[in-house]
PDB file of N, CA and C in Angstrom:
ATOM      1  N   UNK A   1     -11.186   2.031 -12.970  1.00  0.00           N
ATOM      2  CA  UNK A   1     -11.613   2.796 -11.812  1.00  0.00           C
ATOM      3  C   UNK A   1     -12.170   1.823 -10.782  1.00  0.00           C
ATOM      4  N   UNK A   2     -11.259   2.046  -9.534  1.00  0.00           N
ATOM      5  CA  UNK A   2     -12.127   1.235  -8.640  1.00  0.00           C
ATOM      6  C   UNK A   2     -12.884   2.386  -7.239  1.00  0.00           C
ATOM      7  N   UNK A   3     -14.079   1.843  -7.001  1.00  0.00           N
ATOM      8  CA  UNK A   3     -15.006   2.622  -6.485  1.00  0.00           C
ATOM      9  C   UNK A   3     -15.134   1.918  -4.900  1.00  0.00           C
ATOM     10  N   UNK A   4     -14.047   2.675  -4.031  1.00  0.00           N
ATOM     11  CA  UNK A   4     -13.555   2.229  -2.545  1.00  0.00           C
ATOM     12  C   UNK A   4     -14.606   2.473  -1.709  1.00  0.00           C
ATOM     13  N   UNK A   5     -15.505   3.332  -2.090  1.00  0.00           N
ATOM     14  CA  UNK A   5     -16.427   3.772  -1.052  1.00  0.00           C
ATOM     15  C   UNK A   5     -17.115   4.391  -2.004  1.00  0.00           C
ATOM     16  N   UNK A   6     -18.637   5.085  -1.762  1.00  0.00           N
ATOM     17  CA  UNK A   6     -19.630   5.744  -2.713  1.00  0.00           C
ATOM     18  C   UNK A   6     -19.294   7.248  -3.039  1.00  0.00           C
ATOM     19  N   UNK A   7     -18.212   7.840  -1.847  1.00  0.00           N
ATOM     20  CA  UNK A   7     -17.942   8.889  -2.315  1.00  0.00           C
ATOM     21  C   UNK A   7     -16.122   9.033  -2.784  1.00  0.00           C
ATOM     22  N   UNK A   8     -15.768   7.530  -2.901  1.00  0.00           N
ATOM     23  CA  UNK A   8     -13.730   7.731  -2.969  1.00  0.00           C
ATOM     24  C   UNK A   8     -13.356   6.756  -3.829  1.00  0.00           C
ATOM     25  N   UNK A   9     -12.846   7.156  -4.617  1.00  0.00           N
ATOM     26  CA  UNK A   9     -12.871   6.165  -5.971  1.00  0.00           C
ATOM     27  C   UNK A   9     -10.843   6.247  -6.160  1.00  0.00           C
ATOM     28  N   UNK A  10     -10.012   5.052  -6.590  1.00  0.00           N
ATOM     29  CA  UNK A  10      -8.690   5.311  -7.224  1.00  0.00           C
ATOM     30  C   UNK A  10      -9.214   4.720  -8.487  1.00  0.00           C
ATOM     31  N   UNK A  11      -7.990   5.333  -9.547  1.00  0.00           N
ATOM     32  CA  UNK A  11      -8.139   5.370 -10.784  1.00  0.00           C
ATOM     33  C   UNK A  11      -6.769   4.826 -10.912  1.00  0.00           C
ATOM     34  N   UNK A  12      -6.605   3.811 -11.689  1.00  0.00           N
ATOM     35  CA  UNK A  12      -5.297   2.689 -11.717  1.00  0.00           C
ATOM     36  C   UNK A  12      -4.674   2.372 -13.186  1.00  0.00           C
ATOM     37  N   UNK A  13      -4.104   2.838 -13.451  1.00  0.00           N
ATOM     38  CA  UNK A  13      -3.388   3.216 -14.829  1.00  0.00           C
ATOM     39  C   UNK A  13      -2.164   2.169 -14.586  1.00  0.00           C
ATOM     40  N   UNK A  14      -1.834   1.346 -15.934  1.00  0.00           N
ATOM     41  CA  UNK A  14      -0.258   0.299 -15.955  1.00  0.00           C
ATOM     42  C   UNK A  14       0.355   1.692 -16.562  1.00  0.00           C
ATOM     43  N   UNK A  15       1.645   1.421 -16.560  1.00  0.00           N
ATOM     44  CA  UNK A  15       2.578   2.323 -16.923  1.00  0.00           C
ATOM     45  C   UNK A  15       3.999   1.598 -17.629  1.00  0.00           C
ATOM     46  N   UNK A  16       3.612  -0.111 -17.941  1.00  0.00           N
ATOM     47  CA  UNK A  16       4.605  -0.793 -18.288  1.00  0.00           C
ATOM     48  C   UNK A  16       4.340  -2.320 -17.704  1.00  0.00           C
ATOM     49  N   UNK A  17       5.461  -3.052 -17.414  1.00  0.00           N
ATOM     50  CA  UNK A  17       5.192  -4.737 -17.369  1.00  0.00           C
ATOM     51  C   UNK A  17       5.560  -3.834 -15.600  1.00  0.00           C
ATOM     52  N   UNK A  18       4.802  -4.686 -14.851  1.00  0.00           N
ATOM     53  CA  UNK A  18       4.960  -4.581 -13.350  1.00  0.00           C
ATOM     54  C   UNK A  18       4.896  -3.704 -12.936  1.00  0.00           C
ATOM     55  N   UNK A  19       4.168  -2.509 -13.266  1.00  0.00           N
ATOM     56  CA  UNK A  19       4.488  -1.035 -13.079  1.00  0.00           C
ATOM     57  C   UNK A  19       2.788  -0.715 -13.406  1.00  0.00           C
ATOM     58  N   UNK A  20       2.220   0.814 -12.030  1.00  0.00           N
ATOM     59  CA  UNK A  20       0.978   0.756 -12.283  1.00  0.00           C
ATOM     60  C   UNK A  20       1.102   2.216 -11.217  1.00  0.00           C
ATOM     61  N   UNK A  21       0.422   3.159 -11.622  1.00  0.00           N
ATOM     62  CA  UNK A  21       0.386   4.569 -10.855  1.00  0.00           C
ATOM     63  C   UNK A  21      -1.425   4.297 -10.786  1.00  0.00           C
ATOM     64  N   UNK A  22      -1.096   5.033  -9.436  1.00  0.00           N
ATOM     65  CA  UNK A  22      -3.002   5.693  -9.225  1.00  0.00           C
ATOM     66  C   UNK A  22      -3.454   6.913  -8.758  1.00  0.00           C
ATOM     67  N   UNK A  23      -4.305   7.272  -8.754  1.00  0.00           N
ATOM     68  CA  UNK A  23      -5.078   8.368  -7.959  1.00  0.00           C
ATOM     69  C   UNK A  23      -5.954   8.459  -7.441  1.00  0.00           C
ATOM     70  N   UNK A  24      -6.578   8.895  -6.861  1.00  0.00           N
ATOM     71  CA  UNK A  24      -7.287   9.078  -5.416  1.00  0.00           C
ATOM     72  C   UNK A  24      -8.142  10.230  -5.343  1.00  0.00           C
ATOM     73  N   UNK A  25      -9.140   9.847  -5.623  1.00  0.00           N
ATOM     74  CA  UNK A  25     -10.544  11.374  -5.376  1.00  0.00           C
ATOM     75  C   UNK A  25     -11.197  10.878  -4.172  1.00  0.00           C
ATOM     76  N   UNK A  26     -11.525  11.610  -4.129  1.00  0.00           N
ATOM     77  CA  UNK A  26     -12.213  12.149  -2.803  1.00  0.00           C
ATOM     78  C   UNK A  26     -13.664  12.955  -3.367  1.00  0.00           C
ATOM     79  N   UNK A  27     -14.562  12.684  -2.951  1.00  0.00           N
ATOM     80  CA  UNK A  27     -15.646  13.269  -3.787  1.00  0.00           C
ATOM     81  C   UNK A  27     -16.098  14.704  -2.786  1.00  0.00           C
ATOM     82  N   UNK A  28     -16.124  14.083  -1.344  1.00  0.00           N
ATOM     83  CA  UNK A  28     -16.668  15.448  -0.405  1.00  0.00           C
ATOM     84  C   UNK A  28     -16.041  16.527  -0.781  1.00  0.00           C
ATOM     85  N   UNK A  29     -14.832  16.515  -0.645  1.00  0.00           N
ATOM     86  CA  UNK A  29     -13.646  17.606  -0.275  1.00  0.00           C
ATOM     87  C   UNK A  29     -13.293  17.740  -1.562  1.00  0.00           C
ATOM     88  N   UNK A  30     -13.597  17.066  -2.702  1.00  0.00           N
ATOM     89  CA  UNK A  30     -13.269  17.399  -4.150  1.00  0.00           C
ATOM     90  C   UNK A  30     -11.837  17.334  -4.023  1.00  0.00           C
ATOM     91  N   UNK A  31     -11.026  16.407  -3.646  1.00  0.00           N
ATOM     92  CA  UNK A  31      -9.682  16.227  -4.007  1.00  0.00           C
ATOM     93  C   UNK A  31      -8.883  15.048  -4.508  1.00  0.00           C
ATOM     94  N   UNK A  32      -7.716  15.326  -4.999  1.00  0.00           N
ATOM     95  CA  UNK A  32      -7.560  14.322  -5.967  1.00  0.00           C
ATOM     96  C   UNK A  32      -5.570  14.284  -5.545  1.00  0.00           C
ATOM     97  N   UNK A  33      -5.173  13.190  -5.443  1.00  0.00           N
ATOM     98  CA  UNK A  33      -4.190  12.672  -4.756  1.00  0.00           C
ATOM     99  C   UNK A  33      -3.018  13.232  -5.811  1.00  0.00           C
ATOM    100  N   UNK A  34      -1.748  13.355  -6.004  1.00  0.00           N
ATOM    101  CA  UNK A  34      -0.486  12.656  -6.680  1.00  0.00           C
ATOM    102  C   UNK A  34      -0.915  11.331  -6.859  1.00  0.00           C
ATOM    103  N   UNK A  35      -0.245  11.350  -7.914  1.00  0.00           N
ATOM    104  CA  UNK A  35       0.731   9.914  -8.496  1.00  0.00           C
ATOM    105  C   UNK A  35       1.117   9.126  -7.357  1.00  0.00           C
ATOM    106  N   UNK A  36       0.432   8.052  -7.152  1.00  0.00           N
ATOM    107  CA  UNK A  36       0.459   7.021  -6.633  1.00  0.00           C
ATOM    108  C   UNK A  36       1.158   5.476  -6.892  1.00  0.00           C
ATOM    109  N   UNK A  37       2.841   5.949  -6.703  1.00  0.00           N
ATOM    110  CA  UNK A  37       2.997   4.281  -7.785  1.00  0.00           C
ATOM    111  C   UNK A  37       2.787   2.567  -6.679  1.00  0.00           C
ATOM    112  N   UNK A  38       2.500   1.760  -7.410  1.00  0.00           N
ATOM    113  CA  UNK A  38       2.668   0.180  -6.896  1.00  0.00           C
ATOM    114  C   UNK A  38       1.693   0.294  -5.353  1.00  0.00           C
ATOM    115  N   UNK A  39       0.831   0.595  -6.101  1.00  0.00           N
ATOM    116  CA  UNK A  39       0.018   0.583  -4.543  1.00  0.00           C
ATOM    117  C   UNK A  39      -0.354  -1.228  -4.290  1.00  0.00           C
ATOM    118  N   UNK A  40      -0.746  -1.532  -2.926  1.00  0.00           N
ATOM    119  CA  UNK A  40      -0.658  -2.751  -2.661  1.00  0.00           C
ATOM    120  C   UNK A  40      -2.214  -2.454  -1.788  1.00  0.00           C
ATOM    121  N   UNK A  41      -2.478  -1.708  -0.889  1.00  0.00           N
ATOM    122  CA  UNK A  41      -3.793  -1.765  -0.162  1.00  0.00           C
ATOM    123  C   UNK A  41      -3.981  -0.437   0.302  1.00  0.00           C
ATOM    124  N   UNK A  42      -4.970   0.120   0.624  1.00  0.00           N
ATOM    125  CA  UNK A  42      -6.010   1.641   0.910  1.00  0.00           C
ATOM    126  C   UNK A  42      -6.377   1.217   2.143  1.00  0.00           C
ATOM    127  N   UNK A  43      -6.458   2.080   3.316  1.00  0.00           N
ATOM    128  CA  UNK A  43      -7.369   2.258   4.568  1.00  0.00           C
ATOM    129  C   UNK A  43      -7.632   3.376   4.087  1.00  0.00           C
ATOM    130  N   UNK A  44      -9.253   3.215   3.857  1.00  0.00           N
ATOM    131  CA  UNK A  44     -10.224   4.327   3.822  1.00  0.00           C
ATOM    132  C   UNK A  44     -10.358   5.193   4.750  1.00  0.00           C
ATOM    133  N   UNK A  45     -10.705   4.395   6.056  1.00  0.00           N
ATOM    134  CA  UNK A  45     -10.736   5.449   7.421  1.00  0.00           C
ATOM    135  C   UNK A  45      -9.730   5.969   7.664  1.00  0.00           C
ATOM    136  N   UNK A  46      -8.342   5.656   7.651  1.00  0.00           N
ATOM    137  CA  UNK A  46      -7.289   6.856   7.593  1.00  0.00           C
ATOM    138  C   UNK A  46      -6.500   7.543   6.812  1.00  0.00           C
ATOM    139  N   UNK A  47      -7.159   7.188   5.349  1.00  0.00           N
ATOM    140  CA  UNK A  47      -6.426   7.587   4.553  1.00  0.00           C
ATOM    141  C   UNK A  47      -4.814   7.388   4.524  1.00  0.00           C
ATOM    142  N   UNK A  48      -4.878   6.090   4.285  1.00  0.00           N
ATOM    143  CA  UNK A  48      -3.517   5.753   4.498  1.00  0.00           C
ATOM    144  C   UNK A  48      -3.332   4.231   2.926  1.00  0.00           C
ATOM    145  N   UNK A  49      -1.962   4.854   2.544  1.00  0.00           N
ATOM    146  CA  UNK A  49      -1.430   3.385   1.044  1.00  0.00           C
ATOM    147  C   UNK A  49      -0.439   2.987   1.566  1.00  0.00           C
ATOM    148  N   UNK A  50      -0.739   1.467   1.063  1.00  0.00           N
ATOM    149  CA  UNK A  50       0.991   0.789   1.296  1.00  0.00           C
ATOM    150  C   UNK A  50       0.889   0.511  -0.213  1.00  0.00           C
ATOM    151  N   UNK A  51       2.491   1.051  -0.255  1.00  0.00           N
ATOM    152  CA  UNK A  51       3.101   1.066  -1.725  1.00  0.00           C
ATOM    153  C   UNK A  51       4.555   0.347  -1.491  1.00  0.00           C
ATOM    154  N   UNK A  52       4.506  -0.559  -2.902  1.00  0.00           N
ATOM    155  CA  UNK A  52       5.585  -1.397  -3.333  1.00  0.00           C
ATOM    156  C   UNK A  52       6.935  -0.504  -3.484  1.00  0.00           C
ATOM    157  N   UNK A  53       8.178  -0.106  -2.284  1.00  0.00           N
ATOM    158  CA  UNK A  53       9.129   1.267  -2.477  1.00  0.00           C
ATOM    159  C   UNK A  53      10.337   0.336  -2.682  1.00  0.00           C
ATOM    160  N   UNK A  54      10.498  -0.390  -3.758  1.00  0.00           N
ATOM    161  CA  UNK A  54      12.136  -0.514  -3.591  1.00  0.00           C
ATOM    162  C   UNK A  54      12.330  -2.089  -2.712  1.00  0.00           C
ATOM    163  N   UNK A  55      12.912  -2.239  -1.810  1.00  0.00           N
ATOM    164  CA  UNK A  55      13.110  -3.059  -1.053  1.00  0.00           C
ATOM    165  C   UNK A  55      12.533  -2.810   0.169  1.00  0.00           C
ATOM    166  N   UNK A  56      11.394  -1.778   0.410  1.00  0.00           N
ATOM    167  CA  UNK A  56      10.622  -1.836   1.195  1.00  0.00           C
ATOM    168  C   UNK A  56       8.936  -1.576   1.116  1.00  0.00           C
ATOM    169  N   UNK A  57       8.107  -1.703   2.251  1.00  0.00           N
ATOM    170  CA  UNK A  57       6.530  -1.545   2.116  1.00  0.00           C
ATOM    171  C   UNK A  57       6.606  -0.157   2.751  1.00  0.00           C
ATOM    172  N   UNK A  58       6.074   1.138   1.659  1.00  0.00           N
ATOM    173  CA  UNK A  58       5.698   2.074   2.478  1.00  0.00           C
ATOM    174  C   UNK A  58       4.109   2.610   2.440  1.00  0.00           C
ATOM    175  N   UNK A  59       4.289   3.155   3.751  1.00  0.00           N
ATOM    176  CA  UNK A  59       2.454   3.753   3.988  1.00  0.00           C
ATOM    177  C   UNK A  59       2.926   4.704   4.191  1.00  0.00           C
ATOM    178  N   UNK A  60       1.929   5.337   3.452  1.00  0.00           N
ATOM    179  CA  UNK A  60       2.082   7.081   3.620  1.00  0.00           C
ATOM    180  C   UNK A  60       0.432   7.404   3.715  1.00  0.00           C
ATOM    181  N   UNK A  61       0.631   8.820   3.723  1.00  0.00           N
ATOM    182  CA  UNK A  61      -0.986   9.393   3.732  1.00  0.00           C
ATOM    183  C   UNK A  61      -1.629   9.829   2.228  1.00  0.00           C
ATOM    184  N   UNK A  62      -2.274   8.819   1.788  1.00  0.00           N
ATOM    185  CA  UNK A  62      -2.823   9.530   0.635  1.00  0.00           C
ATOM    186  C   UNK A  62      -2.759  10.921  -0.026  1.00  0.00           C
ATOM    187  N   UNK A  63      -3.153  11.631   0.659  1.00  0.00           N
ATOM    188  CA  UNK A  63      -3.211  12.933   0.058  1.00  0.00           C
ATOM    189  C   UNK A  63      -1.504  13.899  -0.362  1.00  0.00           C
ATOM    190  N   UNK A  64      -1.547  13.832   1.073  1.00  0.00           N
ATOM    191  CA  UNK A  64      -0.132  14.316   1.472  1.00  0.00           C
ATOM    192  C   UNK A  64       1.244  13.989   0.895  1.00  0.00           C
ATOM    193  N   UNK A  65       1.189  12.649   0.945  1.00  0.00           N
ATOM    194  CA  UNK A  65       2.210  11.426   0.894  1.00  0.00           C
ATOM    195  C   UNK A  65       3.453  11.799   1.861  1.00  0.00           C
ATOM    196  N   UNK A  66       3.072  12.309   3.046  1.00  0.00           N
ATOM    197  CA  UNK A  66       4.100  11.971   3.894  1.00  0.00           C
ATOM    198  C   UNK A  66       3.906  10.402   4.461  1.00  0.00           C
ATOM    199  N   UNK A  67       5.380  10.133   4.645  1.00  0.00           N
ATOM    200  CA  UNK A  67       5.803   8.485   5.214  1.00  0.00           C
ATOM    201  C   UNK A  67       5.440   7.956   6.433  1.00  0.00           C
ATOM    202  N   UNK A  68       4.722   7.062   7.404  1.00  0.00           N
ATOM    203  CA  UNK A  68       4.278   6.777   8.304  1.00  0.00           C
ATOM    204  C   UNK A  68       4.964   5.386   9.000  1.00  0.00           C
ATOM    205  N   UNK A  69       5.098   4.829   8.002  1.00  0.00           N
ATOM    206  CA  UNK A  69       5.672   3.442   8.117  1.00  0.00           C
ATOM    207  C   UNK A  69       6.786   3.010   7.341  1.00  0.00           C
ATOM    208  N   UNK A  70       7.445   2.066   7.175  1.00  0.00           N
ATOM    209  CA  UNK A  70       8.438   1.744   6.740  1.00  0.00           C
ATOM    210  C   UNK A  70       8.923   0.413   6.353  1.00  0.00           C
ATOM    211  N   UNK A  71       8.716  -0.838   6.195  1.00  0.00           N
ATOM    212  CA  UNK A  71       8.630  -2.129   6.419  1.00  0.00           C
ATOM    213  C   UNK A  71       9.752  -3.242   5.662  1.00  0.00           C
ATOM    214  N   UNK A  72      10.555  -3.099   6.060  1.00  0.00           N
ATOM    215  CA  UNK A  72      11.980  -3.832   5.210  1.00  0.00           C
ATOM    216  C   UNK A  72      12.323  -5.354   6.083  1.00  0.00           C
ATOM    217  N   UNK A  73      12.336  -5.973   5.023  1.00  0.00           N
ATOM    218  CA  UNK A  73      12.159  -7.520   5.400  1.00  0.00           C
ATOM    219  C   UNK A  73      13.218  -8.211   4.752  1.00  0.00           C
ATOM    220  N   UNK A  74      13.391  -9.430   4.754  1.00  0.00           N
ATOM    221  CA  UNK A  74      14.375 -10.526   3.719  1.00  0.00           C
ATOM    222  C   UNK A  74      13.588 -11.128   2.918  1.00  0.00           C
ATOM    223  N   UNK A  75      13.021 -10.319   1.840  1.00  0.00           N
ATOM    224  CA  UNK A  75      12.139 -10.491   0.300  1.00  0.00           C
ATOM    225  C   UNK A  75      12.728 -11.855  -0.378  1.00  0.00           C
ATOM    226  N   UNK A  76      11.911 -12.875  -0.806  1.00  0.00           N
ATOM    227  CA  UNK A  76      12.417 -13.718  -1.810  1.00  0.00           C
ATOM    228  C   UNK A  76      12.541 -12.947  -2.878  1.00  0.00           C
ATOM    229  N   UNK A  77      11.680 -12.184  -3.233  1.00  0.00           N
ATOM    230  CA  UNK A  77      12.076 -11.277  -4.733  1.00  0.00           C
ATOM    231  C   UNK A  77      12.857 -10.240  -4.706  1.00  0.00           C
ATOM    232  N   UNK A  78      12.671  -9.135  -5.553  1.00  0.00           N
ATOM    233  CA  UNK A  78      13.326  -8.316  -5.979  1.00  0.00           C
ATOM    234  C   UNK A  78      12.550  -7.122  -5.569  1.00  0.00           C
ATOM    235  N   UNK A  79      12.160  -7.433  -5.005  1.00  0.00           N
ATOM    236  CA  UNK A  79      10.862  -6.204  -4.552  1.00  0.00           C
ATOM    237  C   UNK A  79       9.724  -6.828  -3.767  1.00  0.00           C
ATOM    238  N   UNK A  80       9.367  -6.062  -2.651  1.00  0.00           N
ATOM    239  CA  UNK A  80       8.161  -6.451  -1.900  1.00  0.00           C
ATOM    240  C   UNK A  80       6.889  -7.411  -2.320  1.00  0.00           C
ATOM    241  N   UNK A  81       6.352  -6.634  -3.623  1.00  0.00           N
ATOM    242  CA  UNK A  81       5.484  -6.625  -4.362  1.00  0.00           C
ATOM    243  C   UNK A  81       5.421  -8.265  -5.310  1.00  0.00           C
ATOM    244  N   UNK A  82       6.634  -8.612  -5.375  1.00  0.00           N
ATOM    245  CA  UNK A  82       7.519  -9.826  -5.812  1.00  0.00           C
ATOM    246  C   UNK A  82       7.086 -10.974  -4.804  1.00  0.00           C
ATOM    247  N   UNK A  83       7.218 -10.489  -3.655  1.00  0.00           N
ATOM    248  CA  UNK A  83       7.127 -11.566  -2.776  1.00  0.00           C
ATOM    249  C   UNK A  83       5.902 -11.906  -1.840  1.00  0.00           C
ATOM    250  N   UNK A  84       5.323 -10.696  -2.123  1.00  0.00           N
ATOM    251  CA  UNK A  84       3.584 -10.929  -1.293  1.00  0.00           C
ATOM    252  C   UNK A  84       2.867 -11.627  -2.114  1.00  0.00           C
ATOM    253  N   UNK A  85       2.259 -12.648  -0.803  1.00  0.00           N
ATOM    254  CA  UNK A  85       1.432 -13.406  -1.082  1.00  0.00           C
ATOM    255  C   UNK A  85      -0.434 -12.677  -1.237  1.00  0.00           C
ATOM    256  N   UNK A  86      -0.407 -11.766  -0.203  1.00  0.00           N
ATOM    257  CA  UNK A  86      -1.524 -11.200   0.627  1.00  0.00           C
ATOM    258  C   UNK A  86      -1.105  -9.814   1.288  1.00  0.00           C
ATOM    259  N   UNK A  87      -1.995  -9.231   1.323  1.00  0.00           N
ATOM    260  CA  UNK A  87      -1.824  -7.649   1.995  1.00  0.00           C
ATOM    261  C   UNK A  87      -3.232  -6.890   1.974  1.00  0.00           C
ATOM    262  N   UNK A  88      -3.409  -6.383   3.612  1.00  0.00           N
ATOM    263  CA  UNK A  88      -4.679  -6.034   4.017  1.00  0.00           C
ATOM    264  C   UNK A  88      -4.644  -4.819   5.032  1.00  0.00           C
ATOM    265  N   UNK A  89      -5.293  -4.199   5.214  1.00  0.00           N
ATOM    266  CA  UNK A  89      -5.404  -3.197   6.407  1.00  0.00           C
ATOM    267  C   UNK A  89      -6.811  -3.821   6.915  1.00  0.00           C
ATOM    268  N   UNK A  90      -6.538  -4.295   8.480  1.00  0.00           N
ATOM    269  CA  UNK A  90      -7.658  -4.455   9.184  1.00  0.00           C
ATOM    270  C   UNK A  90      -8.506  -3.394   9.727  1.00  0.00           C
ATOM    271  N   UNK A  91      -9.574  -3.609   9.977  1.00  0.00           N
ATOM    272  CA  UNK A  91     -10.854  -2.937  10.594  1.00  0.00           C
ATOM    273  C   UNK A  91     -10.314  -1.868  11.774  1.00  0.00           C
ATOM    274  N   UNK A  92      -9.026  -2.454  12.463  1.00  0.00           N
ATOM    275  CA  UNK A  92      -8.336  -1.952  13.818  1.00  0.00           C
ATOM    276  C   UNK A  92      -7.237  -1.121  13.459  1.00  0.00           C
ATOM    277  N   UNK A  93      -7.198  -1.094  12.194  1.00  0.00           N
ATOM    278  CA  UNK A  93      -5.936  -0.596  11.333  1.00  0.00           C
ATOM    279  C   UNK A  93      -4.557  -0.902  11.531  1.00  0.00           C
ATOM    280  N   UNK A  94      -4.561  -2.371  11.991  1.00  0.00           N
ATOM    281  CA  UNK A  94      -3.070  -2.833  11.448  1.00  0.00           C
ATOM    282  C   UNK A  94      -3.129  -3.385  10.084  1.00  0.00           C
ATOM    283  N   UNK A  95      -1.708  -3.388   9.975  1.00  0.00           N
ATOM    284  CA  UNK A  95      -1.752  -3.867   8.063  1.00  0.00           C
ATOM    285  C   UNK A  95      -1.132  -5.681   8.335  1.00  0.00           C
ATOM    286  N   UNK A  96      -1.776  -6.845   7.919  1.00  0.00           N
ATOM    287  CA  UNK A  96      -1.615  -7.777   7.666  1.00  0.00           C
ATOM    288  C   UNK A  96      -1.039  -8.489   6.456  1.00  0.00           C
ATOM    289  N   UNK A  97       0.289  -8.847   6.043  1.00  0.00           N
ATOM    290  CA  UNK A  97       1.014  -9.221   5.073  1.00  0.00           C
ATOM    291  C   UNK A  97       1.402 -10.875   5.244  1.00  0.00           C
ATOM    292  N   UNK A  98       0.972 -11.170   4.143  1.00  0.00           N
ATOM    293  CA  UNK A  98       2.084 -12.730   4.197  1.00  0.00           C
ATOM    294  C   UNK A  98       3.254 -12.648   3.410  1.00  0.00           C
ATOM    295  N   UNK A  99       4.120 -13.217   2.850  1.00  0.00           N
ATOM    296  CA  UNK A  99       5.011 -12.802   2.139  1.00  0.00           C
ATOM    297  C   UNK A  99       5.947 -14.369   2.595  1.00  0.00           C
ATOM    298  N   UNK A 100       6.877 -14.298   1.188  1.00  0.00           N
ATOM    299  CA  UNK A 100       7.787 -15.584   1.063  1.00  0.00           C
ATOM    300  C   UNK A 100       9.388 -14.893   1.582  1.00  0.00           C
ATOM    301  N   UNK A 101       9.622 -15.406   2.478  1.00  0.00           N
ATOM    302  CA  UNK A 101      11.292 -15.267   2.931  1.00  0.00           C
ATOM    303  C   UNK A 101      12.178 -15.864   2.280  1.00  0.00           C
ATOM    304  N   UNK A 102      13.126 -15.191   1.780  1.00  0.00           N
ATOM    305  CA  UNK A 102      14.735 -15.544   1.164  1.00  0.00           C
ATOM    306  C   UNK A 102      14.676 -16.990   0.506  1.00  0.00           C
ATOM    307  N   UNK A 103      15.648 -17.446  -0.023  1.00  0.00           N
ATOM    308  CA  UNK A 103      15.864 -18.018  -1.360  1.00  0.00           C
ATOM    309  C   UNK A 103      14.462 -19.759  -0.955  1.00  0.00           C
ATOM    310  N   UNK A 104      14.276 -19.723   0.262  1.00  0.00           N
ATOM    311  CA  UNK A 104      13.486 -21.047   0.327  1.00  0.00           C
ATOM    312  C   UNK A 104      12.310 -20.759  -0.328  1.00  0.00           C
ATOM    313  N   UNK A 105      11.670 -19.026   0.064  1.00  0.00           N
ATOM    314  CA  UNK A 105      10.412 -18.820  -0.059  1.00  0.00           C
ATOM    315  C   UNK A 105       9.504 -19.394   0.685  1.00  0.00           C
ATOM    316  N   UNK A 106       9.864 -19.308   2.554  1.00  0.00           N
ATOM    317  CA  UNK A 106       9.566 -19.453   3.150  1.00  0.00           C
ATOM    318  C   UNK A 106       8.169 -18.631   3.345  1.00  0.00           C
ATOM    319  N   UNK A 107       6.499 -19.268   3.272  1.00  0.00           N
ATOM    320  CA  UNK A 107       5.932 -18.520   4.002  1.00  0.00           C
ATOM    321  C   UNK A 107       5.737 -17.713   5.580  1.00  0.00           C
ATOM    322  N   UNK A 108       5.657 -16.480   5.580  1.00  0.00           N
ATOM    323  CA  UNK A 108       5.387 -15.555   6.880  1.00  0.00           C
ATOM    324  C   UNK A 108       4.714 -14.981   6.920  1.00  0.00           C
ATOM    325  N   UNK A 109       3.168 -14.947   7.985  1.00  0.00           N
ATOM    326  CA  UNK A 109       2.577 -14.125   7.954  1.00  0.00           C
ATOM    327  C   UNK A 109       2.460 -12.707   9.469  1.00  0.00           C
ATOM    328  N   UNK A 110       2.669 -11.780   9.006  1.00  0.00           N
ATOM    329  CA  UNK A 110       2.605 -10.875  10.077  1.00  0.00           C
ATOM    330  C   UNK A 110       1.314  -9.895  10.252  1.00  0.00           C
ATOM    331  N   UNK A 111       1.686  -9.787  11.611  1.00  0.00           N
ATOM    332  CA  UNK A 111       0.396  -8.110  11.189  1.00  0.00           C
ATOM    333  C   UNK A 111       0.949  -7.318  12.681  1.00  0.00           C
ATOM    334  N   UNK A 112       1.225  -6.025  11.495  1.00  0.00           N
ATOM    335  CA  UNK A 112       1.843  -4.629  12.531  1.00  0.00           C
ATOM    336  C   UNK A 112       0.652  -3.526  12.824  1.00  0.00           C
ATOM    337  N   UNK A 113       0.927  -2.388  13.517  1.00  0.00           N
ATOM    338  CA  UNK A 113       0.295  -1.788  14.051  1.00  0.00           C
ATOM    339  C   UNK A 113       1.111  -0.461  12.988  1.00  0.00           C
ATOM    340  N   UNK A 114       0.280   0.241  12.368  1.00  0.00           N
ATOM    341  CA  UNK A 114       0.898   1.084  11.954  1.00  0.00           C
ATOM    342  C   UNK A 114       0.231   2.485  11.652  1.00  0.00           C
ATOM    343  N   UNK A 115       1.008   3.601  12.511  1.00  0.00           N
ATOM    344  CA  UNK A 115       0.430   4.857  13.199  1.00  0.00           C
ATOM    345  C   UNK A 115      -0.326   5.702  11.865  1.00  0.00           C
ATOM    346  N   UNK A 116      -1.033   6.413  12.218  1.00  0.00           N
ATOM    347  CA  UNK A 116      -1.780   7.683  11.170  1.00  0.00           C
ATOM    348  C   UNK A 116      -1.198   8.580  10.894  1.00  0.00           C
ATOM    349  N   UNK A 117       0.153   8.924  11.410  1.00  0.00           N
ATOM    350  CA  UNK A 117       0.715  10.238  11.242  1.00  0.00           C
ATOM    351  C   UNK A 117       2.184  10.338  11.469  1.00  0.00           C
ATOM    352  N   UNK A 118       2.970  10.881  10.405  1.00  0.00           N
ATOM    353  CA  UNK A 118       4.547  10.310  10.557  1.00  0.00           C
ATOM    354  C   UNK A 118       4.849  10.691  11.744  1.00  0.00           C
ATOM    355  N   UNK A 119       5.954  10.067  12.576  1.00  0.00           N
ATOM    356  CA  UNK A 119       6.839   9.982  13.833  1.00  0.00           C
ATOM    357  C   UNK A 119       7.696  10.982  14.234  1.00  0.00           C
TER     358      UNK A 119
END
């Protein structure tokens, strides 16, 4: 159990080798998220996850899990999650990633702006 804030806690369960689901309480509102797989980072203030999807980074809304963002790159790995170095949601709420590019494993670091509410 990790304890994000005094009242919002995820609960982080493996589910296998590289593989890890979570959930998400909420203590005010007494609520408690879906299944959360390959999470990578939480913005508290908007309730927003970036999760390890395949060959891409998605943010969705915690609760909800509708999609907000979308983030498909040229992964050295086999998966996002494979190839991040680092991954953050700033104070301003862009999400900051480094990550290794294609077969050199080139370091890149970016940081996007990414909205509260799907498009």
């Amino acid at each position: 159990m990790i304890w994000r804030a005094a009242t919002f806690a995820e609960v982080r369960f493996a589910c296998g080798p590289d593989c890890r689901v979570s959930y998400f309480f909420e203590a005010k509102r007494r609520r408690l998220s879906p299944p959360r797989r390959q999470v990578l980072d939480v913005d508290l203030r908007r309730l927003l996850v970036a999760q390890d999807d395949g060959a891409a980074i998605a943010v969705r809304q915690i609760f909800s899990g509708r999609e907000v963002a979308r983030l498909t790159r040229e992964w050295s790995g086999s998966s996002p999650g494979a190839s991040l170095t680092d991954i953050h949601f700033d104070p301003d709420g862009r999400l900051t990633f480094t990550w290794l590019r294609g077969k050199n494993r080139t370091p890149v670091s970016e940081r996007v702006s990414v909205p509260s509410v799907p498009r």
